[in-house]
Protein backbone atom coordinates (compact mmCIF):
# COMPACT_ATOMS: atom_id res chain seq x y z
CA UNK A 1 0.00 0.00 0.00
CA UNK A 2 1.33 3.58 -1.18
CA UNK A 3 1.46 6.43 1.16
CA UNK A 4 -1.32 8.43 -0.69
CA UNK A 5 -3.36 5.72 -0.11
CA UNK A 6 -2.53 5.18 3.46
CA UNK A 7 -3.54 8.69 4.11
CA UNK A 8 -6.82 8.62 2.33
CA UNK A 9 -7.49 5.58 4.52
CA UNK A 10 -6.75 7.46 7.83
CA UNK A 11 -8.22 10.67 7.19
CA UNK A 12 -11.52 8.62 6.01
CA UNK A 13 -11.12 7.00 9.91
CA UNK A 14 -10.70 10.21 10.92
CA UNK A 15 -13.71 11.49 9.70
CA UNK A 16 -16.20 8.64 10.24
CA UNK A 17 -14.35 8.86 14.06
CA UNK A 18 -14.99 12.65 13.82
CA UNK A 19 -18.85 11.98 12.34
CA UNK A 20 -19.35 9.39 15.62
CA UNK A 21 -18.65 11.53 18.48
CA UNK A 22 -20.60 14.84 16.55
CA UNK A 23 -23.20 11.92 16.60
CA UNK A 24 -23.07 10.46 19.69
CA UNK A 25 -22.84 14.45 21.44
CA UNK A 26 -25.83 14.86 19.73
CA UNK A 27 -27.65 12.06 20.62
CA UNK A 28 -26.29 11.58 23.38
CA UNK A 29 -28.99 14.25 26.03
CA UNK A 30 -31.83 12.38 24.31
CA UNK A 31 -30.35 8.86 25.92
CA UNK A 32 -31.83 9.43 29.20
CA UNK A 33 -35.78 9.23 27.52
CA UNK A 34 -35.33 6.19 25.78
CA UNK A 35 -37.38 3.31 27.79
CA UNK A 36 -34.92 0.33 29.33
CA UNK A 37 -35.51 -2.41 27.72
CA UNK A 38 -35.10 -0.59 23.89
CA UNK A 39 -31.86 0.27 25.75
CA UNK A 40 -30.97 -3.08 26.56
CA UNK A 41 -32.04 -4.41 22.95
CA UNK A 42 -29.81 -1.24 21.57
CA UNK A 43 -27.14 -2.78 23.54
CA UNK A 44 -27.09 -6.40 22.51
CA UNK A 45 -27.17 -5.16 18.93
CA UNK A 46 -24.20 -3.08 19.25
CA UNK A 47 -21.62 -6.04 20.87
CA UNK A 48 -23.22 -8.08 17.87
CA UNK A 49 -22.06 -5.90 15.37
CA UNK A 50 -18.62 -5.40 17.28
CA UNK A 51 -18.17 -9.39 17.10
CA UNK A 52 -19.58 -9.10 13.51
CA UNK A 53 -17.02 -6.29 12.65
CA UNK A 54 -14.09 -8.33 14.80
CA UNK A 55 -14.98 -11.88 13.07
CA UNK A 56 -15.15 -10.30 9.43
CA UNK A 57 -11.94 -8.11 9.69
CA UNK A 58 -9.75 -11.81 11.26
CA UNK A 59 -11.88 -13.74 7.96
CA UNK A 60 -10.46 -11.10 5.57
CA UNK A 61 -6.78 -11.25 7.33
CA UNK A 62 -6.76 -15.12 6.71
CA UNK A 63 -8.30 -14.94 3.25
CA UNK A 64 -5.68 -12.74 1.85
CA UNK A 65 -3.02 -14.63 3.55
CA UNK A 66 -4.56 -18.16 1.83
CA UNK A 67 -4.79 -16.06 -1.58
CA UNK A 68 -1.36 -15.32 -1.33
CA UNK A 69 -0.06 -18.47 -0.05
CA UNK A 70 -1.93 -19.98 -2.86
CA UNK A 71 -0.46 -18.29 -5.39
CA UNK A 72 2.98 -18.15 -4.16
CA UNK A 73 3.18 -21.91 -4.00
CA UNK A 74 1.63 -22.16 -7.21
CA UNK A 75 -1.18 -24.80 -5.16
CA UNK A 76 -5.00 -25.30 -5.43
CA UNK A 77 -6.89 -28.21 -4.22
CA UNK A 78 -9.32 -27.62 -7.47
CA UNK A 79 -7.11 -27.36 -9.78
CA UNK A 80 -8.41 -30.33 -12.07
CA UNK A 81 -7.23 -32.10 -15.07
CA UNK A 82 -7.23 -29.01 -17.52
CA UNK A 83 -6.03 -26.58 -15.24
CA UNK A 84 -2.74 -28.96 -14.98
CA UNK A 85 -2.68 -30.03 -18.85
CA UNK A 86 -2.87 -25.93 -19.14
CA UNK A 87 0.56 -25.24 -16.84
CA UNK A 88 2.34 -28.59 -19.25
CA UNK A 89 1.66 -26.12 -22.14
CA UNK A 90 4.86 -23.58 -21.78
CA UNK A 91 6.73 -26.53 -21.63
CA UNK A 92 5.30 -28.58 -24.20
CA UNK A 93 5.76 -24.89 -26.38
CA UNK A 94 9.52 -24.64 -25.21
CA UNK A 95 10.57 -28.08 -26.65
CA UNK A 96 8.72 -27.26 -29.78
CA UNK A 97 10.39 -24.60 -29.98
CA UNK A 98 13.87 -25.67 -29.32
CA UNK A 99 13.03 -28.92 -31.47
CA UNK A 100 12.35 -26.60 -34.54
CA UNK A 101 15.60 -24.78 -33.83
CA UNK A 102 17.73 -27.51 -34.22
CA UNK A 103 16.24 -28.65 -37.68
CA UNK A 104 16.40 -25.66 -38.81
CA UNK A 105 20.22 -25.07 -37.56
CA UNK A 106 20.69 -28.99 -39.44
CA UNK A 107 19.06 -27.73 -42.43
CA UNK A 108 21.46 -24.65 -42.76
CA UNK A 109 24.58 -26.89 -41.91
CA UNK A 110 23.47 -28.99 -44.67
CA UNK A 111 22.76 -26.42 -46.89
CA UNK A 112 26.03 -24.93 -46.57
CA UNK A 113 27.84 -28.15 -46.75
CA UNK A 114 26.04 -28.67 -50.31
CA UNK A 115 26.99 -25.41 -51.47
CA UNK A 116 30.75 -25.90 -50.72
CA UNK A 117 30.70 -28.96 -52.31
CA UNK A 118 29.12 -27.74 -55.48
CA UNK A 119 31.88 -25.07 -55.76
CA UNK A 120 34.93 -28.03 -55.10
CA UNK A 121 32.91 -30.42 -57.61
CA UNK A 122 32.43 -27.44 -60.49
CA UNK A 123 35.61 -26.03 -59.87
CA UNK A 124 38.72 -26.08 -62.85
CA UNK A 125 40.69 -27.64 -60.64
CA UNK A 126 40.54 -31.25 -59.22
CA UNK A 127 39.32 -31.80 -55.76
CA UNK A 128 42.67 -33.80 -54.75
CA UNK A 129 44.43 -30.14 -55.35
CA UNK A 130 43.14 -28.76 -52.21
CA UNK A 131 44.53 -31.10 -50.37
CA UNK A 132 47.88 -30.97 -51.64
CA UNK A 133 50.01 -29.13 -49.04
CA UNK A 134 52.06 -27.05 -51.44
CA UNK A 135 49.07 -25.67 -53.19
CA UNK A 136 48.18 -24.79 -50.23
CA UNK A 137 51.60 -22.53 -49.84
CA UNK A 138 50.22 -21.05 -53.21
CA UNK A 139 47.11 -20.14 -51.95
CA UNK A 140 48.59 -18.57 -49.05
CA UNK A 141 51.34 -16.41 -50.87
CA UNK A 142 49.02 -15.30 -53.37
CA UNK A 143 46.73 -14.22 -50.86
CA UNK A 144 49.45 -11.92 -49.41
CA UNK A 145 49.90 -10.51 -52.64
């Protein structure tokens, strides 16, 4: 949570806290005529909503934690077939992937094999001359030149 928003939140408690005790001040000289018993029932109603307010703040705390939990160990107890054939897709995708790369990488190698062999095979010269170490020495020194 940002600090903006963390100040937004308080200064909203402040004002509902601020809104409550202008409230109660108010209603509070008109307490004294209100009949026992509806005080009684006002009463009871007000720890229920306190336990209400206490139980559904600790059910929110340990929801959040779960959802987090959850997600940071990747676990659901529902998960179901599909939901697990879904996660093996990356992976199925990655070895595709890397599958396709190496024909294609063969199919280049091979391809460039060919073409040096075409240029030895339809070459003037024979193919035993490149293997001949002094026209290799040639090849060098006429390089330099």
């Amino acid at each position: 949570m940002n600090n903006q928003s963390m100040m937004q939140n308080l200064n909203s408690e402040q004002l509902i806290d601020a809104y409550g005790a202008r409230l109660s001040a108010w209603l509070d000289p008109s307490a004294n005529q209100v009949p026992a018993d509806v005080l009684e029932r006002l009463r009871a109603s007000r720890m229920q909503a306190i336990a209400k307010r206490r139980i559904l703040k600790i059910e929110t705390a340990t929801s959040v934690f779960a959802n987090n939990a959850t997600a940071t160990l990747g676990g659901d107890a529902h998960f179901g077939f599909w939901g697990r054939a879904a996660s093996l897709l990356p992976l199925v995708a990655l070895l595709a992937g890397l599958m396709g790369i190496g024909v294609l990488q063969e199919n280049q190698r091979a391809q460039e094999l060919a073409e040096v062999d075409t240029a030895i095979l339809t070459d003037e010269l024979p193919p035993n001359a490149y293997t001949d170490a002094g026209f290799a020495q040639f090849l060098k020194a006429s390089a330099r030149d």
